[in-house]
PDB file of N, CA and C in Angstrom:
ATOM      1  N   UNK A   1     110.190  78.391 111.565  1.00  0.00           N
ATOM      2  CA  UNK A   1     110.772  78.869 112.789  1.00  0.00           C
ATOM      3  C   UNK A   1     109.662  79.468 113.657  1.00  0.00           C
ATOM      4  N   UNK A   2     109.826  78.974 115.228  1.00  0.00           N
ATOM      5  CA  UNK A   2     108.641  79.582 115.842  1.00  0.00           C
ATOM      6  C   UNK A   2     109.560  80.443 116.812  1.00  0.00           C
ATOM      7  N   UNK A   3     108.932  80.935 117.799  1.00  0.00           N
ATOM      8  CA  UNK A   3     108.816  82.247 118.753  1.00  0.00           C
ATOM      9  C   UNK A   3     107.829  81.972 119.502  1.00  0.00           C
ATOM     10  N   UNK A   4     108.188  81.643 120.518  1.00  0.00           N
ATOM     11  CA  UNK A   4     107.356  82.187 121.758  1.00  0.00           C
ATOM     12  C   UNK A   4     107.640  83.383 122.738  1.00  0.00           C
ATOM     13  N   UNK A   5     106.707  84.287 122.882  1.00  0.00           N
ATOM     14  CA  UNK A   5     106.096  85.686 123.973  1.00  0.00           C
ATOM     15  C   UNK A   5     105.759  85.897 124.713  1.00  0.00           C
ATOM     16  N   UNK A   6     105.853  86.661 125.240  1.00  0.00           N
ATOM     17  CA  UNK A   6     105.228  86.627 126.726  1.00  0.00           C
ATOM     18  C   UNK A   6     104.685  88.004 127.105  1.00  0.00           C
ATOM     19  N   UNK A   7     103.571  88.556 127.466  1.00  0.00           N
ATOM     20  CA  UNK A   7     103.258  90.189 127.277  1.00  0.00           C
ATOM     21  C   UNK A   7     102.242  90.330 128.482  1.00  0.00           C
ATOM     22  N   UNK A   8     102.556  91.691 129.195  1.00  0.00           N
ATOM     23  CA  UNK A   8     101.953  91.991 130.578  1.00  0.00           C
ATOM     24  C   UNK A   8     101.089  92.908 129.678  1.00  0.00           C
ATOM     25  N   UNK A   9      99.787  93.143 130.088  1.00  0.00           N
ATOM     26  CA  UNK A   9      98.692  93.604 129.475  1.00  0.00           C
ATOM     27  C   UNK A   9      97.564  93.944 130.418  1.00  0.00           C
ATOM     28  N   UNK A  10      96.527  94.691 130.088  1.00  0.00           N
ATOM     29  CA  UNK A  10      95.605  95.161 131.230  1.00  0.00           C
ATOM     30  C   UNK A  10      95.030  93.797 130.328  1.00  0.00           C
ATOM     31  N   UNK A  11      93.630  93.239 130.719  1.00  0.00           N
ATOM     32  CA  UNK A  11      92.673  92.400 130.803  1.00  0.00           C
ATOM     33  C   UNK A  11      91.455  93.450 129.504  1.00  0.00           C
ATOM     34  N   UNK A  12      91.595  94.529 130.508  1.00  0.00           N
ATOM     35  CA  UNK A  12      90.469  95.374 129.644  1.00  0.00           C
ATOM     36  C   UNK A  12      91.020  95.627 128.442  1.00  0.00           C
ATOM     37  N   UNK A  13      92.122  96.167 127.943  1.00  0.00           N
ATOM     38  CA  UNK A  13      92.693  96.569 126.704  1.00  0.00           C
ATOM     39  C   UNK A  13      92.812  95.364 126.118  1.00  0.00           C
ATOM     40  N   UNK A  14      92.872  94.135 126.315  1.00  0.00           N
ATOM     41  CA  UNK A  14      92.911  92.920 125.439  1.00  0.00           C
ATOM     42  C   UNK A  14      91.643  92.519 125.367  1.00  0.00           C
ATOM     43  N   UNK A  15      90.598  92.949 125.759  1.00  0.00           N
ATOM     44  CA  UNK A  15      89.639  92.479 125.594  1.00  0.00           C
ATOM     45  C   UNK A  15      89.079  93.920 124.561  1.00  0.00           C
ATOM     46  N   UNK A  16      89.182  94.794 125.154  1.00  0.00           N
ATOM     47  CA  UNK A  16      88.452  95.863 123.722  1.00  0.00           C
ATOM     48  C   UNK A  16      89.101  95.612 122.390  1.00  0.00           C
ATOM     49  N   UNK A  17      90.602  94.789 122.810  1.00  0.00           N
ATOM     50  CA  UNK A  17      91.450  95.252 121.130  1.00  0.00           C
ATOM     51  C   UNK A  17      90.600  94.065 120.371  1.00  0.00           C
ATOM     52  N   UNK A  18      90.298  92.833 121.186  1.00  0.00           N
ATOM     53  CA  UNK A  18      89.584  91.965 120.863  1.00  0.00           C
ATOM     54  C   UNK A  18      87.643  92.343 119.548  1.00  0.00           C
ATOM     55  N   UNK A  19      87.657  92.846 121.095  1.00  0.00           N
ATOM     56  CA  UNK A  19      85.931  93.148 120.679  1.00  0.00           C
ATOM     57  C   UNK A  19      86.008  94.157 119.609  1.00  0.00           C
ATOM     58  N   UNK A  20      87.037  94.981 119.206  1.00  0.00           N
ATOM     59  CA  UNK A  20      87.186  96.030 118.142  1.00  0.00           C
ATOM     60  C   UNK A  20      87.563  95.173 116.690  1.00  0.00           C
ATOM     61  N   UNK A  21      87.978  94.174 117.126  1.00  0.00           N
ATOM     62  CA  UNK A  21      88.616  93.473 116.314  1.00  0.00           C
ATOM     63  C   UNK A  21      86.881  92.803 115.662  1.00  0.00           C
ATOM     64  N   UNK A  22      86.867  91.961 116.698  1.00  0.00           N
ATOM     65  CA  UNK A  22      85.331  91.438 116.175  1.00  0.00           C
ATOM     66  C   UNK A  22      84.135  92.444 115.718  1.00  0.00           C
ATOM     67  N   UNK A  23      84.309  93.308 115.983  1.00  0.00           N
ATOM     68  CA  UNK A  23      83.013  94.387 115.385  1.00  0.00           C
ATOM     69  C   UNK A  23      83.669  94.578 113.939  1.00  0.00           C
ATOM     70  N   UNK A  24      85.363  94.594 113.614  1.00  0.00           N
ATOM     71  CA  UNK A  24      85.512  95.221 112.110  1.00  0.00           C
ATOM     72  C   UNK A  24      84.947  94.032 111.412  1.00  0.00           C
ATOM     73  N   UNK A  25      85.763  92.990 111.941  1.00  0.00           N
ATOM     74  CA  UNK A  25      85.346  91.940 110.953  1.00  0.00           C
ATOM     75  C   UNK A  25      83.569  91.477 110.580  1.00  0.00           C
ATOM     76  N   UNK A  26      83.112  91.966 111.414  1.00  0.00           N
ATOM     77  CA  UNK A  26      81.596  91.839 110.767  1.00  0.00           C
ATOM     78  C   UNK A  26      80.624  92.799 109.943  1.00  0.00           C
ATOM     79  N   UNK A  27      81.620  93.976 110.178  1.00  0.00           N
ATOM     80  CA  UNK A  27      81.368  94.911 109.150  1.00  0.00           C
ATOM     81  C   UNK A  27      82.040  95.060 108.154  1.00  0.00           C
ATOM     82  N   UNK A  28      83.198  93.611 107.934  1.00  0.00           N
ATOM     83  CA  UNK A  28      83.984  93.981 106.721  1.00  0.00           C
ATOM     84  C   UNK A  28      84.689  94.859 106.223  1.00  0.00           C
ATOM     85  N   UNK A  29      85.398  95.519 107.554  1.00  0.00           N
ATOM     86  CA  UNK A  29      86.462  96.681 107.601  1.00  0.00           C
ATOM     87  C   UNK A  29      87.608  96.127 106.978  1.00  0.00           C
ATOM     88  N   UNK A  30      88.635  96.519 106.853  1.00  0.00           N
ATOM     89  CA  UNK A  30      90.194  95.842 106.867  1.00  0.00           C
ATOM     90  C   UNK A  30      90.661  97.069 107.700  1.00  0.00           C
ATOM     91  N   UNK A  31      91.590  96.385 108.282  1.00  0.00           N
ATOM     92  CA  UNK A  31      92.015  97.064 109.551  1.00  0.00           C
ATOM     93  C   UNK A  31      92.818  98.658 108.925  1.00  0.00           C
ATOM     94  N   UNK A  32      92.955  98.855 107.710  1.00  0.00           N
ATOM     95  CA  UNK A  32      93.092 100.081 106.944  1.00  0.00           C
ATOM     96  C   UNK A  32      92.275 100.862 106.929  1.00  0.00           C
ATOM     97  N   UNK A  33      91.007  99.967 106.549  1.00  0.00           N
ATOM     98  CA  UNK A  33      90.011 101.022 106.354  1.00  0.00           C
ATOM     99  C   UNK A  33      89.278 101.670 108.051  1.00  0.00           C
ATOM    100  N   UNK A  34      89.297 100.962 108.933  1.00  0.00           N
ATOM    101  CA  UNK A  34      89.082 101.162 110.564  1.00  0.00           C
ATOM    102  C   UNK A  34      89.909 102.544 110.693  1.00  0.00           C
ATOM    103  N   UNK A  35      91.357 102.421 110.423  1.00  0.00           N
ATOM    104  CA  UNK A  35      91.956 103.752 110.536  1.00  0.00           C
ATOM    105  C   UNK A  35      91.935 104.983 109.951  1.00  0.00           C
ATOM    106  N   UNK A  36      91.321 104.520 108.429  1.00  0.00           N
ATOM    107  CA  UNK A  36      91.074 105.752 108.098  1.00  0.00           C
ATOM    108  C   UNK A  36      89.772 106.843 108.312  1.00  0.00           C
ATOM    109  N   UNK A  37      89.191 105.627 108.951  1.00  0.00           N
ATOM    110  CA  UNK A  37      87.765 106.140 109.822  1.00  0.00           C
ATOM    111  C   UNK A  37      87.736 107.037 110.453  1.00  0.00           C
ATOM    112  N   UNK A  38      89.101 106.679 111.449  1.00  0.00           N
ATOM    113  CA  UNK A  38      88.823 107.308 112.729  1.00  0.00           C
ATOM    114  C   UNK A  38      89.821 108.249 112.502  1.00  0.00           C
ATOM    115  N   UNK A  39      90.695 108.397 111.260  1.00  0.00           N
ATOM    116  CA  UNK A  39      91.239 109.567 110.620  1.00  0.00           C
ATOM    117  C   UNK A  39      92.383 109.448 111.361  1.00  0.00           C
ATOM    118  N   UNK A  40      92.809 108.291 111.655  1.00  0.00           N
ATOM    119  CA  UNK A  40      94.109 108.175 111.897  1.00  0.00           C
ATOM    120  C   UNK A  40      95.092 107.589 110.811  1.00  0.00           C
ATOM    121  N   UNK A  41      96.246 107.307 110.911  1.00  0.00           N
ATOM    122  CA  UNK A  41      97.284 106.702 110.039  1.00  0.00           C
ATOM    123  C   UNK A  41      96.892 105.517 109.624  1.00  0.00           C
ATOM    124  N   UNK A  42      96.938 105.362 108.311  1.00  0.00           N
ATOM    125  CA  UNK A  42      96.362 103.760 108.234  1.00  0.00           C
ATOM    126  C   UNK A  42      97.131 102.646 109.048  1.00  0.00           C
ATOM    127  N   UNK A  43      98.079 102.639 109.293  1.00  0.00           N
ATOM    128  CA  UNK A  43      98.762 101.512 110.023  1.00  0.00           C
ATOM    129  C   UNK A  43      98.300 101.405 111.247  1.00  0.00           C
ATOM    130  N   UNK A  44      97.611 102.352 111.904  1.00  0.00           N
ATOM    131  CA  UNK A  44      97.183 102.648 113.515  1.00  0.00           C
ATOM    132  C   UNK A  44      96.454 100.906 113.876  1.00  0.00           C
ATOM    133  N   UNK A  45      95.233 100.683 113.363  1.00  0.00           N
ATOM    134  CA  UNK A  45      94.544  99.440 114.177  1.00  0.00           C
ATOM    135  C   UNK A  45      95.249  98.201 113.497  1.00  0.00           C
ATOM    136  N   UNK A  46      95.765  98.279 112.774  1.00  0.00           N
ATOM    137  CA  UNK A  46      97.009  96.778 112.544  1.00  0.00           C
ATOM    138  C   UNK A  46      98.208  96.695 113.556  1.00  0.00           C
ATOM    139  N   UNK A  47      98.317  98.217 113.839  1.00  0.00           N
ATOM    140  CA  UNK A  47      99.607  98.103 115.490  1.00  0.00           C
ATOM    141  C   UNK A  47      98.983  97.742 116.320  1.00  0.00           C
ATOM    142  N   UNK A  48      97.570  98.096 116.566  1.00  0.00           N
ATOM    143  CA  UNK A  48      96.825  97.935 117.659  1.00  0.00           C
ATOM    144  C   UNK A  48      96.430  96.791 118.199  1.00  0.00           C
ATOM    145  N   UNK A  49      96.139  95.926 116.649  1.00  0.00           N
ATOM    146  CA  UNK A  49      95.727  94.430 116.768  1.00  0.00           C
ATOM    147  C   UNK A  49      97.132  93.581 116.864  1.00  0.00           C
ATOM    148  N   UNK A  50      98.230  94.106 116.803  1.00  0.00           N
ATOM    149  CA  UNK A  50      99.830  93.591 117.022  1.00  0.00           C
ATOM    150  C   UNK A  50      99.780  92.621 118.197  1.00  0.00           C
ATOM    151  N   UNK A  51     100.078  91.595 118.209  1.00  0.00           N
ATOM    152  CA  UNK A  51     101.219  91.197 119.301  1.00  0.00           C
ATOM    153  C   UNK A  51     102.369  91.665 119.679  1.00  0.00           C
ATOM    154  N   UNK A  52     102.657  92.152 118.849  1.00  0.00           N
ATOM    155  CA  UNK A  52     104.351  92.514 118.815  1.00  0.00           C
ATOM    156  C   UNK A  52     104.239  93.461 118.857  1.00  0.00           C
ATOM    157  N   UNK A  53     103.385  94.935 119.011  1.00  0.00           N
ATOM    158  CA  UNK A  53     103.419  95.977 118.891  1.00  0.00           C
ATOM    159  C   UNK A  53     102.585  96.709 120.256  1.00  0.00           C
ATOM    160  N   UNK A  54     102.979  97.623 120.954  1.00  0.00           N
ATOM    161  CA  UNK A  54     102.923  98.060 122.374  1.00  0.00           C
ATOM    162  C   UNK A  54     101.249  99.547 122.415  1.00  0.00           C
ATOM    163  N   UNK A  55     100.771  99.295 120.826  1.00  0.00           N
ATOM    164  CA  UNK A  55      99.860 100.081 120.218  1.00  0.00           C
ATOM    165  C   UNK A  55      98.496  99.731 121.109  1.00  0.00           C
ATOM    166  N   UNK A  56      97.951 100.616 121.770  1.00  0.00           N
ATOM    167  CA  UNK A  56      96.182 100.642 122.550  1.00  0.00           C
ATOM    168  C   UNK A  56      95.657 101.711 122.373  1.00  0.00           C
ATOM    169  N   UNK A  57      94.227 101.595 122.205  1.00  0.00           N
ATOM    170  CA  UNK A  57      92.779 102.281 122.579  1.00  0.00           C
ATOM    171  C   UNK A  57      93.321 103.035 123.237  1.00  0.00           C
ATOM    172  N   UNK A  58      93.023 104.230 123.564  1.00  0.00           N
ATOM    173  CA  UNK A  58      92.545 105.279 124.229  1.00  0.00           C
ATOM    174  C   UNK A  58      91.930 105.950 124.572  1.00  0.00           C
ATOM    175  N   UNK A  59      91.156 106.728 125.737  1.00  0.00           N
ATOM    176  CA  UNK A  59      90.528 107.254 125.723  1.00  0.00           C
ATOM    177  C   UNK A  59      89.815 108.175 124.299  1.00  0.00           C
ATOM    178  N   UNK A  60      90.594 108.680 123.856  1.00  0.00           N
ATOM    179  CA  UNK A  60      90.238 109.442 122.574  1.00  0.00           C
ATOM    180  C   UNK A  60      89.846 108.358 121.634  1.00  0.00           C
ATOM    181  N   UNK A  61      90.948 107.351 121.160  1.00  0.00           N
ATOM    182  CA  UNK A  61      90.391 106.308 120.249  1.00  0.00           C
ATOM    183  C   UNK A  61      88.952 105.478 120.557  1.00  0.00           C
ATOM    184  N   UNK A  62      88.128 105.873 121.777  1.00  0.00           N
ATOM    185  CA  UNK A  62      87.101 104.765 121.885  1.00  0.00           C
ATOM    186  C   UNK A  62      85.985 105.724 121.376  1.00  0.00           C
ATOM    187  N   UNK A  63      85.673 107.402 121.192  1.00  0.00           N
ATOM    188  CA  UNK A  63      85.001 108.119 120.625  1.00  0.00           C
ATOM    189  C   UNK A  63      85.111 107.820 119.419  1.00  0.00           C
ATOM    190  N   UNK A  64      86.268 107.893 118.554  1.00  0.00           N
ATOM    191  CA  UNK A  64      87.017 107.363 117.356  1.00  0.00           C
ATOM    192  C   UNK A  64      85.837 106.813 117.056  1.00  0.00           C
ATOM    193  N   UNK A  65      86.318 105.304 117.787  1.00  0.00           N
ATOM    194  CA  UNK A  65      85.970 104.004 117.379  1.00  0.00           C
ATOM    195  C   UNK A  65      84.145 104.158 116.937  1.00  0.00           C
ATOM    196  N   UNK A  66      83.277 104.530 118.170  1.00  0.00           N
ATOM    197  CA  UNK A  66      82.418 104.370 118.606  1.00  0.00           C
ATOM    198  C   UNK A  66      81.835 105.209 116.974  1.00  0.00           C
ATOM    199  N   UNK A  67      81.670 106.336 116.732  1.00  0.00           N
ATOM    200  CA  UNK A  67      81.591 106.964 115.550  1.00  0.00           C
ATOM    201  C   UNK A  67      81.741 106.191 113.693  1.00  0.00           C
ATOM    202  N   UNK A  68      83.259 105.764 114.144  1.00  0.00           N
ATOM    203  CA  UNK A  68      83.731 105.075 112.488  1.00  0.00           C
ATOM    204  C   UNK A  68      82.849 103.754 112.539  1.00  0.00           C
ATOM    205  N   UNK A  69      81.855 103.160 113.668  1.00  0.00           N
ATOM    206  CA  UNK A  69      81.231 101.980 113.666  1.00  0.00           C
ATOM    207  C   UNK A  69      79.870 102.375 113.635  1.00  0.00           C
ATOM    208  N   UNK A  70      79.543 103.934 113.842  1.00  0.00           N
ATOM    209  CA  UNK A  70      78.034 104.655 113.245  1.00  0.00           C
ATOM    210  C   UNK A  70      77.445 104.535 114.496  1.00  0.00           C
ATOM    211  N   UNK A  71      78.143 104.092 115.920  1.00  0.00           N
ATOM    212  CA  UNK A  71      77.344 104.150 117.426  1.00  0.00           C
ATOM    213  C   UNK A  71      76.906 105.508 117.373  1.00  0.00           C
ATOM    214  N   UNK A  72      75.512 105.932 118.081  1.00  0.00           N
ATOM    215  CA  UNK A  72      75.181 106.554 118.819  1.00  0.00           C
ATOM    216  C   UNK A  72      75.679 107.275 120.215  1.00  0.00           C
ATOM    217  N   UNK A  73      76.095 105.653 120.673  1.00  0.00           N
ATOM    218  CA  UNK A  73      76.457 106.258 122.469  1.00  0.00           C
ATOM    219  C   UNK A  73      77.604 104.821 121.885  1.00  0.00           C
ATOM    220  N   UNK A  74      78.568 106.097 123.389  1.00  0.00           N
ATOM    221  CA  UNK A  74      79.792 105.406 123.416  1.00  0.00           C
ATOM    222  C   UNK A  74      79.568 103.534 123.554  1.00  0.00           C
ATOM    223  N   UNK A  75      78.726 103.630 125.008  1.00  0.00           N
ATOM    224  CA  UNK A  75      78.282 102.354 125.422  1.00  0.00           C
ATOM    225  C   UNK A  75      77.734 101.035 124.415  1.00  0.00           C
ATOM    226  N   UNK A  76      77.295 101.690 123.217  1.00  0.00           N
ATOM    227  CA  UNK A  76      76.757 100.812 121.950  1.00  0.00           C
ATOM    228  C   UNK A  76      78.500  99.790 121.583  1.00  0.00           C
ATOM    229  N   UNK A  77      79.540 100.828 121.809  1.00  0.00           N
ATOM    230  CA  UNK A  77      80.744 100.155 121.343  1.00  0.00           C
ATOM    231  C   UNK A  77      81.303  99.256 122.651  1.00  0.00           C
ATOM    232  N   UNK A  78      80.593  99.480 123.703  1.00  0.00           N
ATOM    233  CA  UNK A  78      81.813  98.684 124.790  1.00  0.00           C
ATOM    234  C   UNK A  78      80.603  97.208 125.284  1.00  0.00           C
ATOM    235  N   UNK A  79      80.048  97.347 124.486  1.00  0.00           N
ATOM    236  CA  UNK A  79      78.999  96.077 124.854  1.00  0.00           C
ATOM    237  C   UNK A  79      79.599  94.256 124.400  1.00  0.00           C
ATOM    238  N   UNK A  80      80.887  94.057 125.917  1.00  0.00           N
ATOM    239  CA  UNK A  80      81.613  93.052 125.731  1.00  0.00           C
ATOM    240  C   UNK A  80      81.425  92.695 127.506  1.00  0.00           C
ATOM    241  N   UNK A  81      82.200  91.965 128.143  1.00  0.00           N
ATOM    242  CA  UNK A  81      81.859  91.413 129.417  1.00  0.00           C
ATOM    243  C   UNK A  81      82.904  91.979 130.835  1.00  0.00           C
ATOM    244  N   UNK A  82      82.079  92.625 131.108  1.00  0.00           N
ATOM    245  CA  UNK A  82      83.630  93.093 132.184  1.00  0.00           C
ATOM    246  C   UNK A  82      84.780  91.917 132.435  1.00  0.00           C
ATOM    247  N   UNK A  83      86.172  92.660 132.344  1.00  0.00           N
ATOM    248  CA  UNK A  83      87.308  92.061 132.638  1.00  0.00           C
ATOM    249  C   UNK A  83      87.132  91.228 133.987  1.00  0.00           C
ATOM    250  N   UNK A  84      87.943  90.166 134.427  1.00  0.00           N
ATOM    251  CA  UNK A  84      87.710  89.215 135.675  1.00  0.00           C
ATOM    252  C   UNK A  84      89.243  89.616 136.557  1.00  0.00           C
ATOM    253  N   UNK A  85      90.045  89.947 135.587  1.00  0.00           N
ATOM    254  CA  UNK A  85      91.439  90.578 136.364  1.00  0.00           C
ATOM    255  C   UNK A  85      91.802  91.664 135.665  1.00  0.00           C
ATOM    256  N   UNK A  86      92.761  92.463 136.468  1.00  0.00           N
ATOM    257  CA  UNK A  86      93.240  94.001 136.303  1.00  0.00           C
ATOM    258  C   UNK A  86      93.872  93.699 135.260  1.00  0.00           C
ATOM    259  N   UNK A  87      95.334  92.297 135.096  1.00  0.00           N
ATOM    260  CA  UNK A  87      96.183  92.450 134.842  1.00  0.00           C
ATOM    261  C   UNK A  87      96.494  90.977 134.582  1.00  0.00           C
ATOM    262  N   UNK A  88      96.920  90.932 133.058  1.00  0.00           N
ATOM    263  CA  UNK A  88      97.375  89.217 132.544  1.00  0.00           C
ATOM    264  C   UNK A  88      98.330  89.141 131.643  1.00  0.00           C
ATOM    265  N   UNK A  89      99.137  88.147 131.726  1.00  0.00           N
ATOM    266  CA  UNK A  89     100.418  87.765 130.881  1.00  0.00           C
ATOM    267  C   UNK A  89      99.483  86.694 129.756  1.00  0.00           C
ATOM    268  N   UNK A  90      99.883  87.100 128.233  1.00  0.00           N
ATOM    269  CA  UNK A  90      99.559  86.646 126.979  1.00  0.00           C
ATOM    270  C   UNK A  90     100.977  86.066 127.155  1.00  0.00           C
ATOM    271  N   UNK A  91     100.567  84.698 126.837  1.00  0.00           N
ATOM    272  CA  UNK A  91     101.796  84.182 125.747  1.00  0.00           C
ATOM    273  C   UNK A  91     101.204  83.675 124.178  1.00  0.00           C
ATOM    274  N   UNK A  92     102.457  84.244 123.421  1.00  0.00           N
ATOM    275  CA  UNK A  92     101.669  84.356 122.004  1.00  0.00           C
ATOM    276  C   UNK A  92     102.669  83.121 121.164  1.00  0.00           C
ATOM    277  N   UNK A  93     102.375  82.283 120.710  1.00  0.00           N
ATOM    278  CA  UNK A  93     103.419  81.643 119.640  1.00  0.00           C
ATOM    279  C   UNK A  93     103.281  82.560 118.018  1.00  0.00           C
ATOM    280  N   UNK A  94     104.762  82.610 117.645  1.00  0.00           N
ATOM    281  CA  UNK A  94     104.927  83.324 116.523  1.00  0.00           C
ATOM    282  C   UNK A  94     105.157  82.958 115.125  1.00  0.00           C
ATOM    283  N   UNK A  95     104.669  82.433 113.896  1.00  0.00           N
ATOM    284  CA  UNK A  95     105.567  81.138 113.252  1.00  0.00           C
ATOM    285  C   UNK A  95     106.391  82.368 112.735  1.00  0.00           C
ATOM    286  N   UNK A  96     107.584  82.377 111.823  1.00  0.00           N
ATOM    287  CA  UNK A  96     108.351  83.172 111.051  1.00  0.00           C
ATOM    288  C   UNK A  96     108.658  82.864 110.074  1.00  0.00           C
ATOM    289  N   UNK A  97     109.057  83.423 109.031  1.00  0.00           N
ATOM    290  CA  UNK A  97     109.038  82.723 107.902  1.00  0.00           C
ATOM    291  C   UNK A  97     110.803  82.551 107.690  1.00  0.00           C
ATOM    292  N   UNK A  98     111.424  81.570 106.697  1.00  0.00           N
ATOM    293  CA  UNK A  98     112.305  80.780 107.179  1.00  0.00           C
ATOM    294  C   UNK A  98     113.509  81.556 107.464  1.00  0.00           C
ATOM    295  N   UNK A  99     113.899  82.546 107.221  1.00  0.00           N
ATOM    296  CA  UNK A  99     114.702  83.540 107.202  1.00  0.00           C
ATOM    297  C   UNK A  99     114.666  84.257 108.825  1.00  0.00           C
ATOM    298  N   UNK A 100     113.645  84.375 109.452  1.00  0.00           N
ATOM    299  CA  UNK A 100     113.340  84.896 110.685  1.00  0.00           C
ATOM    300  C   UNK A 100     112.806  85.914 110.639  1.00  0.00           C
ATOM    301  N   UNK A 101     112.670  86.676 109.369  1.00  0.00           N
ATOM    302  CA  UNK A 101     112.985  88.341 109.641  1.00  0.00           C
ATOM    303  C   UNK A 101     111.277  88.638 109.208  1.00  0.00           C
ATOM    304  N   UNK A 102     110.146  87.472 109.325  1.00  0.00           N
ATOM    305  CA  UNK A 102     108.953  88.344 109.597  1.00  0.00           C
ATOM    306  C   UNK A 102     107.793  87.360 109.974  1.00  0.00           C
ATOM    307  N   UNK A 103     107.142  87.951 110.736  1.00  0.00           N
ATOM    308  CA  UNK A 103     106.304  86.988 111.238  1.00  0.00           C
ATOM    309  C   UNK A 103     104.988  86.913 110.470  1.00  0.00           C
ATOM    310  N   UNK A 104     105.021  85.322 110.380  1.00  0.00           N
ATOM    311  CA  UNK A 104     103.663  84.864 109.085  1.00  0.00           C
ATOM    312  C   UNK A 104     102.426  85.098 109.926  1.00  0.00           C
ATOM    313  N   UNK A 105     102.613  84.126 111.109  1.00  0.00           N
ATOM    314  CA  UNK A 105     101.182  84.263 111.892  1.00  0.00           C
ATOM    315  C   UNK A 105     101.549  84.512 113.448  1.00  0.00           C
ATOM    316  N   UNK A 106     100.583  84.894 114.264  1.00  0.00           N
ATOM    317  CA  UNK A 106     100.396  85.365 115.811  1.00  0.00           C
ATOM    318  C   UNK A 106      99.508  84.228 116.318  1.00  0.00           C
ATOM    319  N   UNK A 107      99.528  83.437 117.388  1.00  0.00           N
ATOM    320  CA  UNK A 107      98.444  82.690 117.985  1.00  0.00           C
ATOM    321  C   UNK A 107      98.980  82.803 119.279  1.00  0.00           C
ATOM    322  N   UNK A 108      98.159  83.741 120.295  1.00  0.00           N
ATOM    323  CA  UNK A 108      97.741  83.555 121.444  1.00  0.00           C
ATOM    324  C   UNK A 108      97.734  81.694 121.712  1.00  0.00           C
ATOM    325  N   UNK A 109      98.882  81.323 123.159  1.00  0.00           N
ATOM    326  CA  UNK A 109      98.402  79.962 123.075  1.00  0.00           C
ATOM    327  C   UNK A 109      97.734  80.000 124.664  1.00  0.00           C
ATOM    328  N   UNK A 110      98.305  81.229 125.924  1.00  0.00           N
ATOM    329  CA  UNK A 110      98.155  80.809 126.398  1.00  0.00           C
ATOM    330  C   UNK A 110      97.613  82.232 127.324  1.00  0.00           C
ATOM    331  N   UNK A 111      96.601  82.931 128.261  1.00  0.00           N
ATOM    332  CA  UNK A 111      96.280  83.543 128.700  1.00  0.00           C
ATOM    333  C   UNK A 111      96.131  83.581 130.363  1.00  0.00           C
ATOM    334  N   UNK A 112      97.028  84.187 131.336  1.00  0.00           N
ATOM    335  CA  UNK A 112      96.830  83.300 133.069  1.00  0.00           C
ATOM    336  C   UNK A 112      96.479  85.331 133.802  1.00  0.00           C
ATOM    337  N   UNK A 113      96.101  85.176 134.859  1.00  0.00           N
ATOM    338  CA  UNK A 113      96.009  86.357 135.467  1.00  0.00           C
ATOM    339  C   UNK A 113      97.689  86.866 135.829  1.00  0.00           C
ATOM    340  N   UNK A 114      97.793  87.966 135.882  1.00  0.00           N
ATOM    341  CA  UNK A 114      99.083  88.296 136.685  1.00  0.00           C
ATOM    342  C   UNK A 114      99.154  88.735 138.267  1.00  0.00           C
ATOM    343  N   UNK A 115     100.167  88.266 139.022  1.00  0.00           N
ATOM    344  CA  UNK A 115      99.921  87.999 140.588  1.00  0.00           C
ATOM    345  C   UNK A 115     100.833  88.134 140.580  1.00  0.00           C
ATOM    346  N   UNK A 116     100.678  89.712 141.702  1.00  0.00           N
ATOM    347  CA  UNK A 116     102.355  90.517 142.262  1.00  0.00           C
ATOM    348  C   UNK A 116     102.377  89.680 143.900  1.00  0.00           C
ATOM    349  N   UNK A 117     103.319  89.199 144.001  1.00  0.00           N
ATOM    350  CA  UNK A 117     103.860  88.429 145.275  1.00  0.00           C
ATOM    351  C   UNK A 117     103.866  89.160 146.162  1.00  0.00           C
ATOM    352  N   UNK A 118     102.741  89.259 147.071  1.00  0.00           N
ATOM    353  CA  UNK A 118     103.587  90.738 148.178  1.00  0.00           C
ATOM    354  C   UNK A 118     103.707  90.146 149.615  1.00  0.00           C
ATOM    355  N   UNK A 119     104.359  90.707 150.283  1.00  0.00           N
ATOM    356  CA  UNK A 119     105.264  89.885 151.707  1.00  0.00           C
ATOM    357  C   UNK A 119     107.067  89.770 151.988  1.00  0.00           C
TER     358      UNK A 119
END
């Protein structure tokens, strides 16, 4: 069973949850151990990395971050490409497993800018 999504999102917060994402995995975090870093709840950067879950960075979490990854300066952690829009709709396909009641995998299929109609 699939699912398709649809999610209004800043550009920048999908791109840090991204680049946070890619820094654990090369240090061989599990997204448990990321949280207990930054001495939050272990479930914190598995909501964060969610599709389905409304969980972001924060100001406070990017000191967090920047620290549980052994940065120096904040800037060592945000070294990714400035955003190109404010504001973009993710559509995510969901598979489920046959019952419905949990989702196996998340794949981003489709990423567009978002454009408020004004006039």
């Amino acid at each position: 069973m699939e699912k398709i999504l649809k999610f209004q999102v800043t550009q920048f917060d999908f791109d840090l949850i991204n680049h946070v994402k890619g820094l654990r995995e090369i240090k061989g975090l599990t997204k448990e151990d990321l949280s207990m870093k930054m001495g939050l709840a272990k479930s914190f950067v598995g909501n964060v990395e969610s599709y389905t879950q409304r969980h972001k960075y924060s100001t406070r979490h990017i000191a967090l971050l920047a620290k549980a990854f052994g940065f120096e300066k904040i800037s060592d952690l945000m070294k990714f490409v400035t955003p190109k829009h404010d504001k973009i709709i993710i559509t995510v396909k969901q598979t489920m497993n046959k019952s419905g009641s949990k989702v196996i995998r998340s794949e981003v299929v489709k990423i567009e800018p978002f454009c408020v109609n004004k006039g």
